[in-house]
C-alpha atoms as a PDB file:
ATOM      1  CA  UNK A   1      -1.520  25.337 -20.065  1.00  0.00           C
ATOM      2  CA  UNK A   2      -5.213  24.293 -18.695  1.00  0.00           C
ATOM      3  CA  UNK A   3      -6.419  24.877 -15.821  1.00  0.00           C
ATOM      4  CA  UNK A   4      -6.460  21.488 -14.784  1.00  0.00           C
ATOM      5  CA  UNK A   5      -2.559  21.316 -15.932  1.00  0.00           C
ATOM      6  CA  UNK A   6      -2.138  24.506 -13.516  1.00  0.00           C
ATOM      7  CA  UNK A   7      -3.932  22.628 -10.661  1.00  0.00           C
ATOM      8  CA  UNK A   8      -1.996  19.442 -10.926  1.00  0.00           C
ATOM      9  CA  UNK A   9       1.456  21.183 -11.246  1.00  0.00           C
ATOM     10  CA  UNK A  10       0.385  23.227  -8.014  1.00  0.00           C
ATOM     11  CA  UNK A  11      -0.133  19.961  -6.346  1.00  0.00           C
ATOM     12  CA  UNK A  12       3.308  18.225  -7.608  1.00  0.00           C
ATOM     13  CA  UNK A  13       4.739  21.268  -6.401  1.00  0.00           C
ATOM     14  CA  UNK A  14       3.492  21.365  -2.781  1.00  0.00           C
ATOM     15  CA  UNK A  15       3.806  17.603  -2.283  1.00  0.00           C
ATOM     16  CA  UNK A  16       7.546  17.896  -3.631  1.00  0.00           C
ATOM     17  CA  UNK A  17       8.677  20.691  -0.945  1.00  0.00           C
ATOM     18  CA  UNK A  18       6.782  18.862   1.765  1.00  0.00           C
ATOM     19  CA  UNK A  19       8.443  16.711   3.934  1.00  0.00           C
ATOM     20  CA  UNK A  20       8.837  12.893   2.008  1.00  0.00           C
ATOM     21  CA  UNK A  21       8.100  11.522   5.540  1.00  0.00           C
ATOM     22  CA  UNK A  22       5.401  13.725   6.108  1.00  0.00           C
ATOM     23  CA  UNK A  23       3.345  12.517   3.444  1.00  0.00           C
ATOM     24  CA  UNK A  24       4.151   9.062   4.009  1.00  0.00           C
ATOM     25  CA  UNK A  25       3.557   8.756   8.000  1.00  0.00           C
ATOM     26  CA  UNK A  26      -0.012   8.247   7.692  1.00  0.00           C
ATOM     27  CA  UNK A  27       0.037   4.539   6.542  1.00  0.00           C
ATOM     28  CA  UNK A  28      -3.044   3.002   8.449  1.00  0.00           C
ATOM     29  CA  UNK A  29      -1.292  -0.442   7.884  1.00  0.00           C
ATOM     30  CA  UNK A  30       0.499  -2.634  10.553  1.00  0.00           C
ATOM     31  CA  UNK A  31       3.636  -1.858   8.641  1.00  0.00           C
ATOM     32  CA  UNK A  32       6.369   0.843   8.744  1.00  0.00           C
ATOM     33  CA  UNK A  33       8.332   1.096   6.010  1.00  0.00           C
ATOM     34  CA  UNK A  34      11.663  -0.622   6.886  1.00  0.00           C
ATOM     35  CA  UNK A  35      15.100   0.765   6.433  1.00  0.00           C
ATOM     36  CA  UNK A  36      15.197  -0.647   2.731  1.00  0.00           C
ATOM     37  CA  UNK A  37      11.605   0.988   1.334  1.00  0.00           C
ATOM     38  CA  UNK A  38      12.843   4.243   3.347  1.00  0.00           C
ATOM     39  CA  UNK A  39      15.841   3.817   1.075  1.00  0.00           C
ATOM     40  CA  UNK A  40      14.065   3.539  -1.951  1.00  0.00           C
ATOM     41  CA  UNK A  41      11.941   6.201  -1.114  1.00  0.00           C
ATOM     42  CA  UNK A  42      15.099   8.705  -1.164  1.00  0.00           C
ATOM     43  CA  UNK A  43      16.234   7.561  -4.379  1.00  0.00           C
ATOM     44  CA  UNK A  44      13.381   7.730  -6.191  1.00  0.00           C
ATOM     45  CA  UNK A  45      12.243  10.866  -5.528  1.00  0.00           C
ATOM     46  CA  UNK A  46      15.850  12.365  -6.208  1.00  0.00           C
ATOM     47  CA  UNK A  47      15.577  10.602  -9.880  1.00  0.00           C
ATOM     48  CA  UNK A  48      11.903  12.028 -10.831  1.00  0.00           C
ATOM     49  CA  UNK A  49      13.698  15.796  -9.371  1.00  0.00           C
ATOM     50  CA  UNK A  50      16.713  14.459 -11.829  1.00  0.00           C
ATOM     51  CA  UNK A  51      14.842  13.849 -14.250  1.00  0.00           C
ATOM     52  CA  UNK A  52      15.376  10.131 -14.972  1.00  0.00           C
ATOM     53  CA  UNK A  53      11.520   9.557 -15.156  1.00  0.00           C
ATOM     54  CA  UNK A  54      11.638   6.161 -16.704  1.00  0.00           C
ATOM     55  CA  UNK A  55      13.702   4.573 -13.623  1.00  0.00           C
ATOM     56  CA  UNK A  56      11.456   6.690 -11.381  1.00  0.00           C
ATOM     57  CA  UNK A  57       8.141   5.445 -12.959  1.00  0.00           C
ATOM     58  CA  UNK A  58       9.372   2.000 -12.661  1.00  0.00           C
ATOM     59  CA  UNK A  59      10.612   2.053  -8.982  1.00  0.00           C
ATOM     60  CA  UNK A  60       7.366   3.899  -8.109  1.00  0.00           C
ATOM     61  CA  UNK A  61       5.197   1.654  -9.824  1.00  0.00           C
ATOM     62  CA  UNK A  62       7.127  -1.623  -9.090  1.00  0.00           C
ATOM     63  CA  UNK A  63       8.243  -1.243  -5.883  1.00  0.00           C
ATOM     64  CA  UNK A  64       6.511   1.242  -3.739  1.00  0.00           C
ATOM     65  CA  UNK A  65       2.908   1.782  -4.706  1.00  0.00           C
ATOM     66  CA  UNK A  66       2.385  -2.022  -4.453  1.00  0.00           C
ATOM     67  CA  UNK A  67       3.264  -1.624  -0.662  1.00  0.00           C
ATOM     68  CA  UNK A  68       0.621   0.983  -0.073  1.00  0.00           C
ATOM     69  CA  UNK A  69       2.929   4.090  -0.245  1.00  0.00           C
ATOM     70  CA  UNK A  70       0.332   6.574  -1.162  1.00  0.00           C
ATOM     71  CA  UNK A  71       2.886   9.156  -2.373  1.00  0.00           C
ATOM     72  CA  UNK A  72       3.842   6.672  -5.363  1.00  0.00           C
ATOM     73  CA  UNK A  73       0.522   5.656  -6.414  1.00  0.00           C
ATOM     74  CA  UNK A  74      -0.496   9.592  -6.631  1.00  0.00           C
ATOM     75  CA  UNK A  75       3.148  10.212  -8.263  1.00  0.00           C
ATOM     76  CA  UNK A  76       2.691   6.684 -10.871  1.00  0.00           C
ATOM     77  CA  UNK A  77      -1.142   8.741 -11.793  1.00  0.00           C
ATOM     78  CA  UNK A  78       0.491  11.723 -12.689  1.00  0.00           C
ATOM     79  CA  UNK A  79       3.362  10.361 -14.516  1.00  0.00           C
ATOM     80  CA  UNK A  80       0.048   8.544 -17.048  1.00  0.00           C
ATOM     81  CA  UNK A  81      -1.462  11.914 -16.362  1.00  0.00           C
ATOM     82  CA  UNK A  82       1.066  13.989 -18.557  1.00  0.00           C
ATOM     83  CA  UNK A  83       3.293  10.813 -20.109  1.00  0.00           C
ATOM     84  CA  UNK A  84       6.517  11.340 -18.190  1.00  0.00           C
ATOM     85  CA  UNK A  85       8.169   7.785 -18.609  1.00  0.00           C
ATOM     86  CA  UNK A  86       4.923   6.336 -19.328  1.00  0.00           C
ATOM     87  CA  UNK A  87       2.405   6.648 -21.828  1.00  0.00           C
ATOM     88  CA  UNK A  88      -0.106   9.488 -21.367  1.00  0.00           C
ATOM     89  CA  UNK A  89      -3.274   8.118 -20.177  1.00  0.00           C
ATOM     90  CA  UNK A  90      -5.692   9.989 -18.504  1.00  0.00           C
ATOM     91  CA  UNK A  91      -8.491   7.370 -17.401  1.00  0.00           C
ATOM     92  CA  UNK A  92      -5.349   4.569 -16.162  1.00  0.00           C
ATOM     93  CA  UNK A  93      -4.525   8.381 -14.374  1.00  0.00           C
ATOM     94  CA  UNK A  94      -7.546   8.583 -12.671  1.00  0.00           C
ATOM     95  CA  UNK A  95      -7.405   4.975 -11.722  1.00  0.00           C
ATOM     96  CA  UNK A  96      -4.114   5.321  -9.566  1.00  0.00           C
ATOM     97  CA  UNK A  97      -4.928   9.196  -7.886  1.00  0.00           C
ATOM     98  CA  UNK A  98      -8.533   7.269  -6.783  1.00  0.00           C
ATOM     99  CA  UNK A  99      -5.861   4.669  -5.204  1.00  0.00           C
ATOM    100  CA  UNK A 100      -4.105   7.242  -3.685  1.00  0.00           C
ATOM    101  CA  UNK A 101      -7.138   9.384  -1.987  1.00  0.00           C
ATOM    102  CA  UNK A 102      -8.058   6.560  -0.149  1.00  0.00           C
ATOM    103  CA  UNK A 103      -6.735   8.110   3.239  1.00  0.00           C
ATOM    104  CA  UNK A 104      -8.602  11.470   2.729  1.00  0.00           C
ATOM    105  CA  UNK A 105      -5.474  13.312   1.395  1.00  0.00           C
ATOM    106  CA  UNK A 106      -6.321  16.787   0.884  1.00  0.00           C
ATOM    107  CA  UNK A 107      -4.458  17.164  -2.183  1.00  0.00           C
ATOM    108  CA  UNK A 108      -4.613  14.213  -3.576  1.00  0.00           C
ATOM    109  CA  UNK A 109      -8.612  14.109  -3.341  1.00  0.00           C
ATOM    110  CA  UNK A 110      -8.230  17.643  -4.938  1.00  0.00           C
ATOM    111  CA  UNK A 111      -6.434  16.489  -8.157  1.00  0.00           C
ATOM    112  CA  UNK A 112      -8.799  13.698  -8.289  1.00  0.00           C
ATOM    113  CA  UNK A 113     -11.999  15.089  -8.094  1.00  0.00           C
ATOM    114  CA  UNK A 114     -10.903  17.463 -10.908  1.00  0.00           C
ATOM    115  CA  UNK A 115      -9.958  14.624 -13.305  1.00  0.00           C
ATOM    116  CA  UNK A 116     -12.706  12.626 -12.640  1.00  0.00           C
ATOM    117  CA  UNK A 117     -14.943  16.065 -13.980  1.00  0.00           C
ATOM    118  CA  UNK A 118     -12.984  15.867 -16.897  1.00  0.00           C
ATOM    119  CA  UNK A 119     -13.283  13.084 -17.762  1.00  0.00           C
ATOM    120  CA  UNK A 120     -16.419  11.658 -20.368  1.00  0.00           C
ATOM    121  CA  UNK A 121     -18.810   9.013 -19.433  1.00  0.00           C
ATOM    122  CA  UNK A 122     -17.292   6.222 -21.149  1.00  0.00           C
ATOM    123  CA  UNK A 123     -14.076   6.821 -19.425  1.00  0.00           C
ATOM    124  CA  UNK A 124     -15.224   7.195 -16.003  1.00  0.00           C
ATOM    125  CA  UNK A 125     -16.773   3.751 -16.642  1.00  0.00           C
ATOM    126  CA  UNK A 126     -13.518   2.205 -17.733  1.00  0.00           C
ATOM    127  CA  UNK A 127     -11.823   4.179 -14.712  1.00  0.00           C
ATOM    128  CA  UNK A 128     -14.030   2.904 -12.695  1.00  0.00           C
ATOM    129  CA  UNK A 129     -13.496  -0.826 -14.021  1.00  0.00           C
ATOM    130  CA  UNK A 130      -9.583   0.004 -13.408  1.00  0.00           C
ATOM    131  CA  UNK A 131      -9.905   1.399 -10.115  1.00  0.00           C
ATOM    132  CA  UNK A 132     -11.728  -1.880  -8.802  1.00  0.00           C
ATOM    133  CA  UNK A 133      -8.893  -3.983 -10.435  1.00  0.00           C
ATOM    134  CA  UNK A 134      -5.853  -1.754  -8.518  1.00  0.00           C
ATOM    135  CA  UNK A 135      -8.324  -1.470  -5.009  1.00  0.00           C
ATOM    136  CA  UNK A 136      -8.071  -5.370  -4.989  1.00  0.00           C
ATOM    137  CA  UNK A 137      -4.051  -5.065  -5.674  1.00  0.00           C
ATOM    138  CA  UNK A 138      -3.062  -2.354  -3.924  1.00  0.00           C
ATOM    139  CA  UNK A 139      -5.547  -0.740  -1.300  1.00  0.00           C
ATOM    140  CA  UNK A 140      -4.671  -0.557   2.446  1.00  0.00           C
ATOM    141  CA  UNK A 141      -7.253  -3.174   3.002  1.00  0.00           C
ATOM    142  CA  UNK A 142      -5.965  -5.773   0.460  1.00  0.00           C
ATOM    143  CA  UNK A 143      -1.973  -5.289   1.001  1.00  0.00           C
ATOM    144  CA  UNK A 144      -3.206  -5.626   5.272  1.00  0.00           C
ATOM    145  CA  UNK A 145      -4.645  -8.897   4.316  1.00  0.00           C
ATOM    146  CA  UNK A 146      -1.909  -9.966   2.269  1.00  0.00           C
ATOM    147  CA  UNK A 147       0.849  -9.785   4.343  1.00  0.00           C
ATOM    148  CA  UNK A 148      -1.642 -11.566   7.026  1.00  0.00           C
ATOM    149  CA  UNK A 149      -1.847 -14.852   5.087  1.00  0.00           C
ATOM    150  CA  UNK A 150       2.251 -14.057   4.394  1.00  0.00           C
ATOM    151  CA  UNK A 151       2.377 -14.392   7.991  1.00  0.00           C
ATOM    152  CA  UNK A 152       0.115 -16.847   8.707  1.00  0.00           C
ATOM    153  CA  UNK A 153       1.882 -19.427   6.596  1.00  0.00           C
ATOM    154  CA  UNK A 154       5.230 -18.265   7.899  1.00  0.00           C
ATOM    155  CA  UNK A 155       3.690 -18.770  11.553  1.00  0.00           C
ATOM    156  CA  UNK A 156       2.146 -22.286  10.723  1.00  0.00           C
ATOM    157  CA  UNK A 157       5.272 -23.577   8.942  1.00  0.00           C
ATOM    158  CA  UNK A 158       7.988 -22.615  12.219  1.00  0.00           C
ATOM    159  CA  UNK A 159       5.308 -23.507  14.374  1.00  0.00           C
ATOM    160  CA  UNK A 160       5.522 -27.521  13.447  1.00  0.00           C
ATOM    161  CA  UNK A 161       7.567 -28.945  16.407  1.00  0.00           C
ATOM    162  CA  UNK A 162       9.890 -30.711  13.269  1.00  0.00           C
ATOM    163  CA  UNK A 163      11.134 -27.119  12.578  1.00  0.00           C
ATOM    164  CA  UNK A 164      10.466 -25.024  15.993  1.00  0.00           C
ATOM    165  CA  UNK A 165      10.961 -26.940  19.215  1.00  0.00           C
ATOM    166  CA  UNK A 166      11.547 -25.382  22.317  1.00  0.00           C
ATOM    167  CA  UNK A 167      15.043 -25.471  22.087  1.00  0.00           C
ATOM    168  CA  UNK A 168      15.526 -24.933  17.996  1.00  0.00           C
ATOM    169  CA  UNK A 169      18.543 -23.762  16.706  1.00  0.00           C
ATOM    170  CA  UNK A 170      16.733 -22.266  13.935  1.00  0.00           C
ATOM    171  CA  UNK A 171      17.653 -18.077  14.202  1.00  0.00           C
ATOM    172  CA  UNK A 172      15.860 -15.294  11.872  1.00  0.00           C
ATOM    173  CA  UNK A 173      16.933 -11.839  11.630  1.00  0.00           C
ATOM    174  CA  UNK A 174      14.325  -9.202  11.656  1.00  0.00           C
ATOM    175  CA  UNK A 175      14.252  -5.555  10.453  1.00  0.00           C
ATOM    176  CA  UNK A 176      10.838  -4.815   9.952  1.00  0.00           C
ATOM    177  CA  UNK A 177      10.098  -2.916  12.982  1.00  0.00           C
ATOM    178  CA  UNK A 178      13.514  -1.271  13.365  1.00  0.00           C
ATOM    179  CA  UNK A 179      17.167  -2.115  13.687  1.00  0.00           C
ATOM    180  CA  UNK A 180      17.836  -5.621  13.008  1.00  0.00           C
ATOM    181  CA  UNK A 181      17.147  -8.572  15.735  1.00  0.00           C
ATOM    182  CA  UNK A 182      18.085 -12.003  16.145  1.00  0.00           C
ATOM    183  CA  UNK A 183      15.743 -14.669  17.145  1.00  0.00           C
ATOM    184  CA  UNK A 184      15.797 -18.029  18.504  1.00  0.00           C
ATOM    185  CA  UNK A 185      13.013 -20.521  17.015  1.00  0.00           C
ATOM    186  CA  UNK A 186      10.622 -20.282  20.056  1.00  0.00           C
ATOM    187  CA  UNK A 187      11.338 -16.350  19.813  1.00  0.00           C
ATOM    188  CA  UNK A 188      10.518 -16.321  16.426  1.00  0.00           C
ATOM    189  CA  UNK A 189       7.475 -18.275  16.694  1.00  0.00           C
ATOM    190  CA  UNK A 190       5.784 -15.752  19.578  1.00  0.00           C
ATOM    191  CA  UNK A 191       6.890 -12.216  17.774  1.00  0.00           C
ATOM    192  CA  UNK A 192       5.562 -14.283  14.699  1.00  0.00           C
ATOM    193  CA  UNK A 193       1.911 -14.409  16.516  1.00  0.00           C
ATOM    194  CA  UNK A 194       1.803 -11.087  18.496  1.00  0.00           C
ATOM    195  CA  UNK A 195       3.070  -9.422  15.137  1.00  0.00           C
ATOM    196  CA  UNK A 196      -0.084 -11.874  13.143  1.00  0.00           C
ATOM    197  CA  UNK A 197      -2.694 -10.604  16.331  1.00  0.00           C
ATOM    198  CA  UNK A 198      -1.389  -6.545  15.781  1.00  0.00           C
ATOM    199  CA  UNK A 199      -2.222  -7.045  12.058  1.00  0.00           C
ATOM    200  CA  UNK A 200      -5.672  -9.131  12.737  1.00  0.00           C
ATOM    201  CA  UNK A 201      -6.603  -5.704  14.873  1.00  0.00           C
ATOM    202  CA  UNK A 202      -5.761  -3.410  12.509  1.00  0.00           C
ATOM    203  CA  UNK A 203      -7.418  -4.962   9.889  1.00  0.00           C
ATOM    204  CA  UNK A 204     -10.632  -5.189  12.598  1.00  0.00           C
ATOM    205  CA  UNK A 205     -10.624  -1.156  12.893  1.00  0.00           C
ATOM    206  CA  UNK A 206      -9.591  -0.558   9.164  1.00  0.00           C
ATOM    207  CA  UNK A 207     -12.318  -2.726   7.651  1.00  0.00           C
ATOM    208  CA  UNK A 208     -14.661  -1.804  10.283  1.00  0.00           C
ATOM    209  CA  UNK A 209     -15.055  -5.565  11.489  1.00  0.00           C
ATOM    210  CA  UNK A 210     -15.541  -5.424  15.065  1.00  0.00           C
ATOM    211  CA  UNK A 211     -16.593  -9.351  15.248  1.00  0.00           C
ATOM    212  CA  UNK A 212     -13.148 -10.247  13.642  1.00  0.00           C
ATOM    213  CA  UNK A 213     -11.397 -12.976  15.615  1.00  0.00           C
ATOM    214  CA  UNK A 214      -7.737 -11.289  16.340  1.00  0.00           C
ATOM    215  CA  UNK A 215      -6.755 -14.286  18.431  1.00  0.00           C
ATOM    216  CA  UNK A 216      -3.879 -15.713  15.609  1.00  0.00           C
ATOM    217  CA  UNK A 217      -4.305 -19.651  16.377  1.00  0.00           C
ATOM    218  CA  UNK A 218      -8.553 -19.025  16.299  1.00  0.00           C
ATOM    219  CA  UNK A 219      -8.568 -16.974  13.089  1.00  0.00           C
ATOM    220  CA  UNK A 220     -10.396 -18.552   9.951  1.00  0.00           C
ATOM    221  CA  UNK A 221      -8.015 -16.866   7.523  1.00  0.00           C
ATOM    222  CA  UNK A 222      -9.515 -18.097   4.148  1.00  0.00           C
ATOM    223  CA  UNK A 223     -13.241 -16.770   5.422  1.00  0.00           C
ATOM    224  CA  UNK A 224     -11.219 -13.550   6.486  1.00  0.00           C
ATOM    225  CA  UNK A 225      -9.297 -12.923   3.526  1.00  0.00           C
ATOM    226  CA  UNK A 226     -13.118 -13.468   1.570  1.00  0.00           C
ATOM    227  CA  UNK A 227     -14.677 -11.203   3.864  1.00  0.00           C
ATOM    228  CA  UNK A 228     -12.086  -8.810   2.783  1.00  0.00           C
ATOM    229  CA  UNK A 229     -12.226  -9.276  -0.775  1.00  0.00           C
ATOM    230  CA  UNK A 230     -16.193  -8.565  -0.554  1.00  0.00           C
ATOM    231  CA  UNK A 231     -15.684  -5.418   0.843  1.00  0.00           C
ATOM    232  CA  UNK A 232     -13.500  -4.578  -1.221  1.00  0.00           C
ATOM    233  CA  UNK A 233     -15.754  -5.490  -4.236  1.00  0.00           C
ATOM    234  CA  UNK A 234     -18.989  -3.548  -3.001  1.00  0.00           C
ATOM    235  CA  UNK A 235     -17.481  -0.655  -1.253  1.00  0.00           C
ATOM    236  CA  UNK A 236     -19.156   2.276  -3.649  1.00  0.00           C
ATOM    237  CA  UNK A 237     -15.895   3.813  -5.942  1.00  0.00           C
ATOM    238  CA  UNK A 238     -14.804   7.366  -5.337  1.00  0.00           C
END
């Protein structure tokens, strides 16, 4: 075994025996992970210790590394890393541990840094070209302003007095930020907007945008989601 094999079985090994929570509670992003993700979560991680790598590749590549869980995209580059149900693939690898060092994660910036030495010129250029593509996917930054257009379409739709009157019958269950709540239309329609404002902030402190309008029904959201996007493109890769 290499050295670098060594190092990234240390890793796998420390991350596995601490807490699952732990290394998921430092999500910048306005969400939590609802009962459901928390769910998947469990399972997953009991499949990869299992052994079913396959379903575990596919969960943590199809279902939580596309909502920012940091965990899966370092877990989806090691499964390329040493072709555990995936093919082997060192630069796609190096691609996905970038994604997941975003936050400063000791260990996962550890395991990255070393691959990225490894690797030769030609594929840290394509690493780079398929780090860019999963930043614009699946960095804090571009799931944040993702689920801010979600909402800002859900909040213009129920906002029309047709389908949100005062007095509308219309009643959504929520569970995002905890035990599931029922809401009148008019109910809806304000958690809708403080939830769209809490979002708009975050994004102003993540991005570093202290001119961005958080105010929901001032926001230019296709000018923010391009301001976004350009950062995203020029920010230097790692």
């Amino acid at each position: 075994m290499s050295t670098f094999q060594k190092m990234v079985w240390l890793v796998l090994v420390t991350l596995l025996t601490t807490s699952t929570q732990a290394q998921r509670a430092s999500m910048p992003a306005a969400d939590r992970a609802d009962s459901r993700t928390l769910a998947v979560q469990r399972k997953v991680d009991d499949l990869f210790e299992r052994g079913e790598f396959e379903r575990a590749f596919f969960i943590y590549r199809n279902e939580l590394a596309p909502v920012g869980d940091k965990y899966a995209q370092y877990m989806v580059g090691y499964m390329h890393l040493v072709g555990k149900g995936t093919d082997e693939n060192p630069v796609v690898a190096s691609a996905w541990y970038r994604l997941a060092a975003e936050r400063g994660t000791p260990e996962f910036m550890a395991v990255r840094d070393q691959l990225m030495r490894d690797l030769q010129a030609d594929e840290r250029r394509r690493s780079d070209f398929e780090y860019l593509r999963l930043r614009h996917e699946y960095s804090d930054l571009a799931i944040l302003m993702d689920s801010i257009l979600d909402r800002a379409r859900e909040l213009n739709r129920v906002s029309r007095p047709r389908l949100a009157p005062e007095n509308s019958s219309l009643n959504v269950v929520l569970e995002a930020q905890g035990p599931a709540v029922s809401r009148s239309g008019r109910e809806y329609t304000e958690w809708l907007r403080k939830d769209l404002k809490r979002r708009l902030s975050t994004l102003s402190r993540l991005g570093n945008f202290p001119d961005l309008e958080t105010d929901p029904d001032k926001a230019n959201y296709a000018e923010i989601d391009d301001r976004v996007r350009a950062t995203i493109e020029s920010t230097p890769v790692n």
